[in-house]
N, C-alpha and C. Protein backbone atom coordinates (compact mmCIF):
# COMPACT_ATOMS: atom_id res chain seq x y z
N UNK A 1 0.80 -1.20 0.00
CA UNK A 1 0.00 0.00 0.00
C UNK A 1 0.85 1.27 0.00
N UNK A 2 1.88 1.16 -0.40
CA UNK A 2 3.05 2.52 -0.14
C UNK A 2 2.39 3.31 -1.07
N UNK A 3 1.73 3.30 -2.55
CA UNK A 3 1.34 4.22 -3.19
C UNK A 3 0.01 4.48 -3.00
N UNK A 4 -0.47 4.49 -1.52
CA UNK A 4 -2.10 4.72 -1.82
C UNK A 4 -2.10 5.81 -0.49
N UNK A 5 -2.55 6.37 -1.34
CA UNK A 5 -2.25 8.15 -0.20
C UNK A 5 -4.30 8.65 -0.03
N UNK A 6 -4.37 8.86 1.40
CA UNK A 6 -5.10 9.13 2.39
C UNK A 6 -5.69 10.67 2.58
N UNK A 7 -6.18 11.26 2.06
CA UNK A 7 -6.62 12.34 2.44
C UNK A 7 -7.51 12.42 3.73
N UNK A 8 -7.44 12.50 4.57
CA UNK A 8 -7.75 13.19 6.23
C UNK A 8 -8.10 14.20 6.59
N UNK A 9 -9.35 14.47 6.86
CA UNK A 9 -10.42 16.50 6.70
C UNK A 9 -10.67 16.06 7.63
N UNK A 10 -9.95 17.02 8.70
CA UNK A 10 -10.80 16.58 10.49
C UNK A 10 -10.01 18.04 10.87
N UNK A 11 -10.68 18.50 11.70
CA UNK A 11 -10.81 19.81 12.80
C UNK A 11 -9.87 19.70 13.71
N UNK A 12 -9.89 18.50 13.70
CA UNK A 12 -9.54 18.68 15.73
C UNK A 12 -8.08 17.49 15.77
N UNK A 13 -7.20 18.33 15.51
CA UNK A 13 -5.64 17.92 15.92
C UNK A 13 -5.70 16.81 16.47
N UNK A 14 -6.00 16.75 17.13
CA UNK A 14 -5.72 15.01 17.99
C UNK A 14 -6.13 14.39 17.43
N UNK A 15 -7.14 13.68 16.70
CA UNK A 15 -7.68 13.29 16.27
C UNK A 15 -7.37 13.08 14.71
N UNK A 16 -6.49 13.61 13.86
CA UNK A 16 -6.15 13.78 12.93
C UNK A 16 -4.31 13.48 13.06
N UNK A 17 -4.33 13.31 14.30
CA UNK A 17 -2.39 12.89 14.48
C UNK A 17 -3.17 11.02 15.12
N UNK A 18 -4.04 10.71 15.74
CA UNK A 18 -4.27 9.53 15.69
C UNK A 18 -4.42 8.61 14.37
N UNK A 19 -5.67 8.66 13.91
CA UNK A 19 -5.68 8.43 12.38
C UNK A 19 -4.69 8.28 11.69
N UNK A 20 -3.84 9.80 11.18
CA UNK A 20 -2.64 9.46 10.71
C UNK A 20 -1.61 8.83 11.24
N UNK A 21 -1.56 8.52 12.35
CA UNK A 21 -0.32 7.68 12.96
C UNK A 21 -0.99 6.50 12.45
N UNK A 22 -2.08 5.74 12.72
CA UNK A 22 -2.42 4.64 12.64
C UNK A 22 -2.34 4.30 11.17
N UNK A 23 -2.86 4.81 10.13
CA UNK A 23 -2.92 4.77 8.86
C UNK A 23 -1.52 4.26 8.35
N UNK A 24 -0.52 5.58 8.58
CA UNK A 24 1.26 5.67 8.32
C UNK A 24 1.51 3.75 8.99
N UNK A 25 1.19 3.53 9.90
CA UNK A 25 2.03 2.83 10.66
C UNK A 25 1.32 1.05 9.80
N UNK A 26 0.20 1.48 8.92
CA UNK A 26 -0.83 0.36 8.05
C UNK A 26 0.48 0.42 6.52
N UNK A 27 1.50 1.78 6.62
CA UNK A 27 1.81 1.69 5.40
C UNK A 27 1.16 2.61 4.48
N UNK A 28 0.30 3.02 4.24
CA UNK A 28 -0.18 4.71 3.74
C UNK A 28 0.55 5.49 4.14
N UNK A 29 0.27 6.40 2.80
CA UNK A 29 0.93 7.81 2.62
C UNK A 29 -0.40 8.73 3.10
N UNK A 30 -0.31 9.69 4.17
CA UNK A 30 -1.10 10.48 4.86
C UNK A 30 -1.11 12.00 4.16
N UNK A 31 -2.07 12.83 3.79
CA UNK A 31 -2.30 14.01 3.67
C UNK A 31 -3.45 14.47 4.53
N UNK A 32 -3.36 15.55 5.28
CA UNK A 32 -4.70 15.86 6.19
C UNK A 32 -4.50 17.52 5.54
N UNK A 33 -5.99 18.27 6.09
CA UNK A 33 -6.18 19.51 5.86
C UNK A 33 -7.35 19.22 7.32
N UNK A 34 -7.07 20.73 7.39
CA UNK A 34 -8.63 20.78 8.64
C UNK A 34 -10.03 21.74 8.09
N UNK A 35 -10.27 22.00 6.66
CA UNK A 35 -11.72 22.76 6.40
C UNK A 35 -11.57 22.02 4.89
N UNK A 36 -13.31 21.97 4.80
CA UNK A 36 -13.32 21.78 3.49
C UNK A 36 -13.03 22.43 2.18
N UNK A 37 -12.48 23.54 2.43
CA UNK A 37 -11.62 24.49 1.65
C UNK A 37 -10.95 23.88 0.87
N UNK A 38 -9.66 23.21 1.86
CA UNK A 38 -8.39 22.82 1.88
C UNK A 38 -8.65 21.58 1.11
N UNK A 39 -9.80 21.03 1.69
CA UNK A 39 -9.87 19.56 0.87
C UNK A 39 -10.11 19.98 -0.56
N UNK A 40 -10.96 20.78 -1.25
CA UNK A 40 -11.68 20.40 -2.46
C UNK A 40 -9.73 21.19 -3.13
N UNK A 41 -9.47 21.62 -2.34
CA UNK A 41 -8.03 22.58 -3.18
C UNK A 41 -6.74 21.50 -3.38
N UNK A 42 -6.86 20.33 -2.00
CA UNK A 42 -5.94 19.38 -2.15
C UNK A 42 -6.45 18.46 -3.28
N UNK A 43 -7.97 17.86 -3.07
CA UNK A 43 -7.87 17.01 -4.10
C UNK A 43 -7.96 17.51 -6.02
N UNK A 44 -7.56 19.22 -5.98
CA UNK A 44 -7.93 19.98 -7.48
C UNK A 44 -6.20 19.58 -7.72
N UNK A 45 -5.14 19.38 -6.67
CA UNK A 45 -3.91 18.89 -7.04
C UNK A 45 -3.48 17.50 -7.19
N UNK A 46 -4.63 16.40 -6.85
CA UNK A 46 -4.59 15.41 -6.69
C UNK A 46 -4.70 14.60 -6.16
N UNK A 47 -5.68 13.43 -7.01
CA UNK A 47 -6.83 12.61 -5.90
C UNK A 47 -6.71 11.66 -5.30
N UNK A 48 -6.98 11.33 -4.16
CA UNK A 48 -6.58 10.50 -2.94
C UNK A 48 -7.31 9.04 -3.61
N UNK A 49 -6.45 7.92 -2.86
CA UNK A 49 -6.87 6.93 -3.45
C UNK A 49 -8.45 6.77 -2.20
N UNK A 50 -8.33 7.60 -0.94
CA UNK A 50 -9.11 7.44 -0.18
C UNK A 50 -9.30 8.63 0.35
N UNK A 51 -10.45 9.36 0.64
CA UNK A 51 -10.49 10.17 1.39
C UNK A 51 -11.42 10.04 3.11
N UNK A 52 -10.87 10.43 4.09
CA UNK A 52 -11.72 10.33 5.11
C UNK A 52 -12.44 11.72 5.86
N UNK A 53 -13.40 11.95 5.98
CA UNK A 53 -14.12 13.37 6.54
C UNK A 53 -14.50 13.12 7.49
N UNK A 54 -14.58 14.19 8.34
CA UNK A 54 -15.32 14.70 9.16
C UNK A 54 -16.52 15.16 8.70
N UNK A 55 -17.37 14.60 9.51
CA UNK A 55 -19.04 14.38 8.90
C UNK A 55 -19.63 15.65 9.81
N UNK A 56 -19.04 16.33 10.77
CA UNK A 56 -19.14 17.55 11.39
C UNK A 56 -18.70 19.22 11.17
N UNK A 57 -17.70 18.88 9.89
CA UNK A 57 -16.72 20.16 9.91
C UNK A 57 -18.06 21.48 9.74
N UNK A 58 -17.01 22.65 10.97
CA UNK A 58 -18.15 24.02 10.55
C UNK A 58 -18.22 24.65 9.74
């Protein structure tokens, strides 16, 4: 899985260094942003083989 990169949209720091530790440590390549801004701008540079959200962001 070394080439399958993770996009990660979560708010809340802790929570987004868990995930990505756990993910990294599965062997994924991790990208996080914290607003959906950031996401639709990360994936206009390129698309995650997975993305995970926050089903809450404000």
């Amino acid at each position: 899985m070394s080439n399958t990169t993770v996009l990660v949209v979560e708010d809340e720091p802790a929570i987004v260094e868990l995930v990505s530790y756990s993910l990294r440590e599965a062997g994924w390549t991790i990208k996080s942003v914290g607003t959906t801004a950031a996401a639709w701008d990360s994936i206009a540079h390129g698309k995650p083989d997975l993305l995970l959200l926050d089903w809450m962001l404000p």
